[in-house]
PDB file of N, CA and C in Angstrom:
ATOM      1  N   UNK A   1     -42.424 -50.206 -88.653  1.00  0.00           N
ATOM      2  CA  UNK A   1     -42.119 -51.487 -88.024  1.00  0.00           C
ATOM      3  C   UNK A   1     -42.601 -52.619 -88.924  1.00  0.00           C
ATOM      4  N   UNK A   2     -41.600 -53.607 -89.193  1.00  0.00           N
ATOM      5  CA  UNK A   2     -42.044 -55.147 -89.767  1.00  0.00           C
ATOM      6  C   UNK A   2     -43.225 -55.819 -89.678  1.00  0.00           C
ATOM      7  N   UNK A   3     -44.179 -55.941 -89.952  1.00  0.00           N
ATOM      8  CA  UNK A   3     -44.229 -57.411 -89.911  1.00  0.00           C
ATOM      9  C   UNK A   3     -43.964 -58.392 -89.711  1.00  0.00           C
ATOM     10  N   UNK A   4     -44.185 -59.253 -88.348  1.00  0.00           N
ATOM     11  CA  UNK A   4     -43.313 -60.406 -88.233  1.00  0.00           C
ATOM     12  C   UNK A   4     -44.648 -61.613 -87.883  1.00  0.00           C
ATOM     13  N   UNK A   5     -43.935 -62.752 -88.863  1.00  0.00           N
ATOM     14  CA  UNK A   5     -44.387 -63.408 -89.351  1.00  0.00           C
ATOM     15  C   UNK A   5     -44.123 -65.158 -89.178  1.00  0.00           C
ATOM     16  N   UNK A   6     -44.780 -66.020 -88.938  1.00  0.00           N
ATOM     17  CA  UNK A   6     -44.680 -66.923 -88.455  1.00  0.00           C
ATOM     18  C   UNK A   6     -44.972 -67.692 -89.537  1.00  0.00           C
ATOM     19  N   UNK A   7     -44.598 -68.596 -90.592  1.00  0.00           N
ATOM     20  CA  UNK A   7     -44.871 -69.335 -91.219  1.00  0.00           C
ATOM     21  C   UNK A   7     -44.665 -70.927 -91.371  1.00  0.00           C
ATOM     22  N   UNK A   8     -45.070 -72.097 -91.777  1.00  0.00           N
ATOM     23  CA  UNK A   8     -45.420 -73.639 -91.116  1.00  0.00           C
ATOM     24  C   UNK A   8     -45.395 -74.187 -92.555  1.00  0.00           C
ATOM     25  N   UNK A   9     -44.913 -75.539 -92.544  1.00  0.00           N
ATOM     26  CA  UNK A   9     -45.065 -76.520 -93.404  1.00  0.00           C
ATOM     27  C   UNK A   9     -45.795 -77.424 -92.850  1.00  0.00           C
ATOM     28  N   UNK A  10     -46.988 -77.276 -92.190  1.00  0.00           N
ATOM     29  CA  UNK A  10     -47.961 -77.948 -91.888  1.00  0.00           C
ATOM     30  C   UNK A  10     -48.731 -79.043 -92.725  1.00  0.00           C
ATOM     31  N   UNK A  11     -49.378 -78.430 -93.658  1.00  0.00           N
ATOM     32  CA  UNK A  11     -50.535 -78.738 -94.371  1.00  0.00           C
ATOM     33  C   UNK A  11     -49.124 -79.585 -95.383  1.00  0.00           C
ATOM     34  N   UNK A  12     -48.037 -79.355 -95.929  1.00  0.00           N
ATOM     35  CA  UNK A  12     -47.192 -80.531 -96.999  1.00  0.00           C
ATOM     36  C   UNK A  12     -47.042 -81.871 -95.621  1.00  0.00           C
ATOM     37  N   UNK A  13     -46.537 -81.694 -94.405  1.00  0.00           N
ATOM     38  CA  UNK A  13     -46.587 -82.974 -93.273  1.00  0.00           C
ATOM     39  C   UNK A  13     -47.691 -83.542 -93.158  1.00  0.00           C
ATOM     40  N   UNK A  14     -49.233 -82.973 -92.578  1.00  0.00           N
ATOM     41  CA  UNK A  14     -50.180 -83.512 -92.569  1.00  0.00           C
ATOM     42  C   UNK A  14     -50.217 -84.657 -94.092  1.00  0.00           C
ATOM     43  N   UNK A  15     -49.668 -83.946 -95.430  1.00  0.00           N
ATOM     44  CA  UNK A  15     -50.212 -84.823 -96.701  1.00  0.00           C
ATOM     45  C   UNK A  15     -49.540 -86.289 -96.583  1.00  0.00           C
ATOM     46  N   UNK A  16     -48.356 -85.719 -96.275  1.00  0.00           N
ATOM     47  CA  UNK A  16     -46.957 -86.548 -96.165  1.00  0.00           C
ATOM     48  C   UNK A  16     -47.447 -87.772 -95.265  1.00  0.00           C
ATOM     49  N   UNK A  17     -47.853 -87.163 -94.026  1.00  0.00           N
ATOM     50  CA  UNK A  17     -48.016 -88.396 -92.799  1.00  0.00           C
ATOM     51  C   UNK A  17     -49.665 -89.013 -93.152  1.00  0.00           C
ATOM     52  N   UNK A  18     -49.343 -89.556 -94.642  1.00  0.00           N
ATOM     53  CA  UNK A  18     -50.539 -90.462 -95.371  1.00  0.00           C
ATOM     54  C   UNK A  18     -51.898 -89.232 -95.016  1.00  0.00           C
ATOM     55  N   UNK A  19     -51.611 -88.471 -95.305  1.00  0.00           N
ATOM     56  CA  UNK A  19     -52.656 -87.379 -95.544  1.00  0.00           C
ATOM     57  C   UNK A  19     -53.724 -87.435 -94.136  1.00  0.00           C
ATOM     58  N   UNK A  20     -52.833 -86.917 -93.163  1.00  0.00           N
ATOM     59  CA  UNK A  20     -53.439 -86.812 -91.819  1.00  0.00           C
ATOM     60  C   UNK A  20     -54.297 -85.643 -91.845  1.00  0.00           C
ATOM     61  N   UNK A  21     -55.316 -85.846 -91.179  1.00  0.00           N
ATOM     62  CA  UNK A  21     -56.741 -84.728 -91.073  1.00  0.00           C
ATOM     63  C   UNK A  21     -56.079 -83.703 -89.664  1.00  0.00           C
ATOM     64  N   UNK A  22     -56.504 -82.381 -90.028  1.00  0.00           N
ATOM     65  CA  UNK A  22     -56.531 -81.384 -89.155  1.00  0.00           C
ATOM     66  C   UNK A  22     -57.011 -81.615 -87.653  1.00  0.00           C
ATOM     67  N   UNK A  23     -58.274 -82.899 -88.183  1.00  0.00           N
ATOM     68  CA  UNK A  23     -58.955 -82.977 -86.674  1.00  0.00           C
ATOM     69  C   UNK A  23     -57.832 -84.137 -86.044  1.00  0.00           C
ATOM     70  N   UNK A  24     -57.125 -85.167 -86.820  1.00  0.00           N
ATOM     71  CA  UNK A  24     -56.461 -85.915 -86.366  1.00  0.00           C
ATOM     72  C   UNK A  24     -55.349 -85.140 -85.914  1.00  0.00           C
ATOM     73  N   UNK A  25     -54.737 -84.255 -86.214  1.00  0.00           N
ATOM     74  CA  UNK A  25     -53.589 -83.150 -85.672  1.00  0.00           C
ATOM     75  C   UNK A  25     -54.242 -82.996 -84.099  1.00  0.00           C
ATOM     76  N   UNK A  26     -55.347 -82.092 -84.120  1.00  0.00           N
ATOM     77  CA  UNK A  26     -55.510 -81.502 -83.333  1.00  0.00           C
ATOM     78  C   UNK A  26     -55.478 -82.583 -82.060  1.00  0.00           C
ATOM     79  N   UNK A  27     -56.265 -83.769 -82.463  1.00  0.00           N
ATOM     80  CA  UNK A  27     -56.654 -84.453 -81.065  1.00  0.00           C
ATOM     81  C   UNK A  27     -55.178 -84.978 -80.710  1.00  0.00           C
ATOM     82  N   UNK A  28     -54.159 -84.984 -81.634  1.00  0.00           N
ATOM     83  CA  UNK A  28     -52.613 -85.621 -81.017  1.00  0.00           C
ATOM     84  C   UNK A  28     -52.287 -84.150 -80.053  1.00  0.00           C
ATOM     85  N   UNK A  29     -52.258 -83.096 -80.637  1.00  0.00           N
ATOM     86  CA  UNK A  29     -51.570 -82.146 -79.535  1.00  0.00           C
ATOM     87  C   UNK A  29     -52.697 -81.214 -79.004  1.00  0.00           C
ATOM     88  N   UNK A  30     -53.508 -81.741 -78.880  1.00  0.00           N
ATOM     89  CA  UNK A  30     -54.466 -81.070 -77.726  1.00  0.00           C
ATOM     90  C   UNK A  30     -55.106 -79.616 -77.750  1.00  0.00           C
ATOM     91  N   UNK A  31     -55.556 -79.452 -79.119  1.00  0.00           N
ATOM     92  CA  UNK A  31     -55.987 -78.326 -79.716  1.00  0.00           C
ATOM     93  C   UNK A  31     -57.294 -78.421 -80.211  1.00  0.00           C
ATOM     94  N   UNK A  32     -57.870 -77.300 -80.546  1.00  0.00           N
ATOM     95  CA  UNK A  32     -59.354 -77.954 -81.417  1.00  0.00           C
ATOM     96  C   UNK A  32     -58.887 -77.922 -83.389  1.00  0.00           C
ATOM     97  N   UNK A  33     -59.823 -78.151 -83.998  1.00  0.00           N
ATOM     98  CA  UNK A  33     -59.386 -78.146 -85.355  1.00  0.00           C
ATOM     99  C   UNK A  33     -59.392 -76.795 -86.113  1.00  0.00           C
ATOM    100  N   UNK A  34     -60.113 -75.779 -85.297  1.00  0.00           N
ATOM    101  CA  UNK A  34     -60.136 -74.817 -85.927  1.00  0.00           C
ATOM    102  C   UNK A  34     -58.512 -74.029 -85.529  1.00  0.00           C
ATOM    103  N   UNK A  35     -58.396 -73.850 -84.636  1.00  0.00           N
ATOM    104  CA  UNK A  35     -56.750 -73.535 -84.303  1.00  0.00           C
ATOM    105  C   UNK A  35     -55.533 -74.417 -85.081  1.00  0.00           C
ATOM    106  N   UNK A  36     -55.530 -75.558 -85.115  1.00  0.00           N
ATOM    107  CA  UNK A  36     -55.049 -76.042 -86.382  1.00  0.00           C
ATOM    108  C   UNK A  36     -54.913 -75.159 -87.856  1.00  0.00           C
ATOM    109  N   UNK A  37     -56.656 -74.836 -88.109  1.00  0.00           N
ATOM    110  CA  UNK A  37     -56.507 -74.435 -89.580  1.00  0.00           C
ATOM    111  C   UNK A  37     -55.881 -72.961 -89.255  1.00  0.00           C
ATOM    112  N   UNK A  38     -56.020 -71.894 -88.193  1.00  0.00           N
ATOM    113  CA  UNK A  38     -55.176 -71.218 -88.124  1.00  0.00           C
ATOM    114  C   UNK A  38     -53.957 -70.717 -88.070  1.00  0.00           C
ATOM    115  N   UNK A  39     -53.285 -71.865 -87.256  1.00  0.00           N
ATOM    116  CA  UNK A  39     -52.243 -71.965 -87.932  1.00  0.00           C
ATOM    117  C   UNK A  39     -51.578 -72.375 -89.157  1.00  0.00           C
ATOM    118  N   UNK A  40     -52.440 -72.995 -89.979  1.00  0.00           N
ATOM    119  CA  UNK A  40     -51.767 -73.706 -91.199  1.00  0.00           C
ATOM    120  C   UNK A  40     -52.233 -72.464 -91.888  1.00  0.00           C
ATOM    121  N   UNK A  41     -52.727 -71.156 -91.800  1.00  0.00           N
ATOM    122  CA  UNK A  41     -53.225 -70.037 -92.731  1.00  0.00           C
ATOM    123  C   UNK A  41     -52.156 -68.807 -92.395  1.00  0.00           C
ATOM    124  N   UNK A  42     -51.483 -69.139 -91.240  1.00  0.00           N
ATOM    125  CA  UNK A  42     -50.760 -68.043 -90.354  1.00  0.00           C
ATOM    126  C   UNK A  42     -51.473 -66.814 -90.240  1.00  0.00           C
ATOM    127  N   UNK A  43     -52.873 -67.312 -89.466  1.00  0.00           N
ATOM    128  CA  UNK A  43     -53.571 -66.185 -89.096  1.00  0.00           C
ATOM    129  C   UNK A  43     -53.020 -66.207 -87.354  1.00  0.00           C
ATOM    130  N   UNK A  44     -52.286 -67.337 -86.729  1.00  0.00           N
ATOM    131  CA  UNK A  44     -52.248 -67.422 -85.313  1.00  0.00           C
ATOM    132  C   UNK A  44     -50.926 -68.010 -85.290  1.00  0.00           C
ATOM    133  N   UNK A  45     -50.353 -67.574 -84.179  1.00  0.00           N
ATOM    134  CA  UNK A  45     -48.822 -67.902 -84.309  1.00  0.00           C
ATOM    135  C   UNK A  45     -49.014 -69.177 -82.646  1.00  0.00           C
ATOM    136  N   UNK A  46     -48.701 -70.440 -83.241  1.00  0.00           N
ATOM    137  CA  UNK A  46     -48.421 -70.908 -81.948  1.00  0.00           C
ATOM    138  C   UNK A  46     -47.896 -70.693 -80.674  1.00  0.00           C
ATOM    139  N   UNK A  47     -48.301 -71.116 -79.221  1.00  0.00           N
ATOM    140  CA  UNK A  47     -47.471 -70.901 -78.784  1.00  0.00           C
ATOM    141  C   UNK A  47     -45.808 -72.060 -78.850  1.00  0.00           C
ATOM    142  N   UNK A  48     -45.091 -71.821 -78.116  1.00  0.00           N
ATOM    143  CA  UNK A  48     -43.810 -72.209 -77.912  1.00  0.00           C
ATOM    144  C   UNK A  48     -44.208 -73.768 -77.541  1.00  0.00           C
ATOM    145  N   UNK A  49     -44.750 -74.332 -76.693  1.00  0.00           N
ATOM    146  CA  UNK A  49     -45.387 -75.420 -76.672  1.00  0.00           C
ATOM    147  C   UNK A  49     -45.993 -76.223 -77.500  1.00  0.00           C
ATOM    148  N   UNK A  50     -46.859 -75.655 -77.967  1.00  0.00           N
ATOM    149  CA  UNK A  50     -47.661 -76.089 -79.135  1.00  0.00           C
ATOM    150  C   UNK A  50     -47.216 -76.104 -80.865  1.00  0.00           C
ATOM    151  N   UNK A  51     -46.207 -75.866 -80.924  1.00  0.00           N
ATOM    152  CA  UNK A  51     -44.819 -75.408 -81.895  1.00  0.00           C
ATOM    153  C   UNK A  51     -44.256 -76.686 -81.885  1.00  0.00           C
ATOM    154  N   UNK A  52     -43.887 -77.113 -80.753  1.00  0.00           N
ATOM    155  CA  UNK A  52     -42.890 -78.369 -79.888  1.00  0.00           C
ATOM    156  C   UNK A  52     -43.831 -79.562 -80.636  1.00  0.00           C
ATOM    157  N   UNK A  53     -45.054 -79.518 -79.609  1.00  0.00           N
ATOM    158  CA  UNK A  53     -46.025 -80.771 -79.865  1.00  0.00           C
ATOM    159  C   UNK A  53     -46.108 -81.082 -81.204  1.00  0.00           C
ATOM    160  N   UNK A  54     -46.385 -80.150 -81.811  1.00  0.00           N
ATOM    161  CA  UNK A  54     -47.012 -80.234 -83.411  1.00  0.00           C
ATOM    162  C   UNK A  54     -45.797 -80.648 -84.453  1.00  0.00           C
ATOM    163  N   UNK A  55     -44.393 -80.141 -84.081  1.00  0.00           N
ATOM    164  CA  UNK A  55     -42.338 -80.580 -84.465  1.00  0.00           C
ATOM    165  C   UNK A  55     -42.718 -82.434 -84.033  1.00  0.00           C
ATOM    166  N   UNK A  56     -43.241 -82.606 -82.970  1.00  0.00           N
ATOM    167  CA  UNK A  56     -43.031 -84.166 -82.740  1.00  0.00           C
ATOM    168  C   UNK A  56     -44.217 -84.658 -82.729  1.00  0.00           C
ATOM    169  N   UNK A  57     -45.489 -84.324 -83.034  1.00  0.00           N
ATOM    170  CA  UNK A  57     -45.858 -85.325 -84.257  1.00  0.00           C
ATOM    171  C   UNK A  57     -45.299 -85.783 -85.584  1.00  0.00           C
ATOM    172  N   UNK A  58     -44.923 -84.934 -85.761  1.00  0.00           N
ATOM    173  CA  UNK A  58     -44.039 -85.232 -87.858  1.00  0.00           C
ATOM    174  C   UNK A  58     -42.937 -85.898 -87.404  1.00  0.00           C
ATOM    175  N   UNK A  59     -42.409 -85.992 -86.169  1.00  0.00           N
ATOM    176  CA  UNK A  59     -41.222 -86.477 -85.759  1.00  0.00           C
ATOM    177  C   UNK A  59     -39.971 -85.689 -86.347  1.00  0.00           C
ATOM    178  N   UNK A  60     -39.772 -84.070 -86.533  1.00  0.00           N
ATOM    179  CA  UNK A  60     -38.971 -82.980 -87.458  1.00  0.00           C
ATOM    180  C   UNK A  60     -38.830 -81.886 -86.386  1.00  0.00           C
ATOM    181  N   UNK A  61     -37.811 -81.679 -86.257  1.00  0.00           N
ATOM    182  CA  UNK A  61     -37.454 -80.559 -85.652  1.00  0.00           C
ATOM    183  C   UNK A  61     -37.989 -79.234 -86.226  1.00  0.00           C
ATOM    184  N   UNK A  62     -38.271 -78.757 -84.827  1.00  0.00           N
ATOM    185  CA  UNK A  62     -38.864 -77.450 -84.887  1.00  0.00           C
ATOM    186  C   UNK A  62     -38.903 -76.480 -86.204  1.00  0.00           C
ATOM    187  N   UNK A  63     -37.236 -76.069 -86.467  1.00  0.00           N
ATOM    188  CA  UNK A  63     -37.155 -75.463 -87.855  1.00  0.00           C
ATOM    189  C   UNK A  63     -38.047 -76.224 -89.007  1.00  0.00           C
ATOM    190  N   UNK A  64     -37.992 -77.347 -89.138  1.00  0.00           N
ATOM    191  CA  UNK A  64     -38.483 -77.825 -90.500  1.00  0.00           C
ATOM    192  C   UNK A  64     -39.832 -77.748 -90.118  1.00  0.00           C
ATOM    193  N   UNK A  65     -40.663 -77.509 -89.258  1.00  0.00           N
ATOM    194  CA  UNK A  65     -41.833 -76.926 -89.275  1.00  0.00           C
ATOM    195  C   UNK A  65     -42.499 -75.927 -89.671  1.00  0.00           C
ATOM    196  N   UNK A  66     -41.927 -74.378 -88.381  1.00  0.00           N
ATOM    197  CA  UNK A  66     -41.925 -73.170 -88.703  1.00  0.00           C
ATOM    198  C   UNK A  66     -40.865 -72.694 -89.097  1.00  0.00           C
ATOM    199  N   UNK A  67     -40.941 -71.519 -89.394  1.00  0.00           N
ATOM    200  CA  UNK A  67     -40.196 -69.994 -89.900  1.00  0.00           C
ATOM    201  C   UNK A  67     -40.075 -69.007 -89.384  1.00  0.00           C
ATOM    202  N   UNK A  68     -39.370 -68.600 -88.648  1.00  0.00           N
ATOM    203  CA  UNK A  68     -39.798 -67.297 -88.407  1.00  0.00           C
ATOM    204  C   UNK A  68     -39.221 -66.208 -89.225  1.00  0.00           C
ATOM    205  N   UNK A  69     -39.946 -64.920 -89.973  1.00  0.00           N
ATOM    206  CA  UNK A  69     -39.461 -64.246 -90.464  1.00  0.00           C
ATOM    207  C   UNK A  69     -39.892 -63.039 -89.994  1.00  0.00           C
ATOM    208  N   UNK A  70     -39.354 -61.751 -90.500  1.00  0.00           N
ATOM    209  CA  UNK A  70     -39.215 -60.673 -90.350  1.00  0.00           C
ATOM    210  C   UNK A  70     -39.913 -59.546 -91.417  1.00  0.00           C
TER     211      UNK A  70
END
């Protein structure tokens, strides 16, 4: 069985949106900062919600966020 794999252009948006801090992520969508850096490592796969929140901070649809691969 695969590997399936969740991958994020997180950490290039954070630089992009004038080099926004992890902790500043977190306190917009209601996370702590360490779940942040987990996801930006793809040790933790968001949920479906928190996928959403994190697409409209960057103001970018979902795809141009994550990945999902196989």
């Amino acid at each position: 069985m695969a590997k399936i794999q969740i991958t994020n252009t997180i950490r290039r948006l954070r630089f992009d949106a004038d080099e926004m801090t992890q902790k500043a992520l977190a306190e917009k969508v209601g996370v702590t900062r360490q779940t942040i850096i987990a996801i930006e490592n793809a040790k933790y796969a968001p949920t479906l919600e928190l996928a959403f929140k994190i697409a409209r901070v960057f103001d970018k649809p979902l795809e141009d966020v994550f990945t999902y691969t196989e």
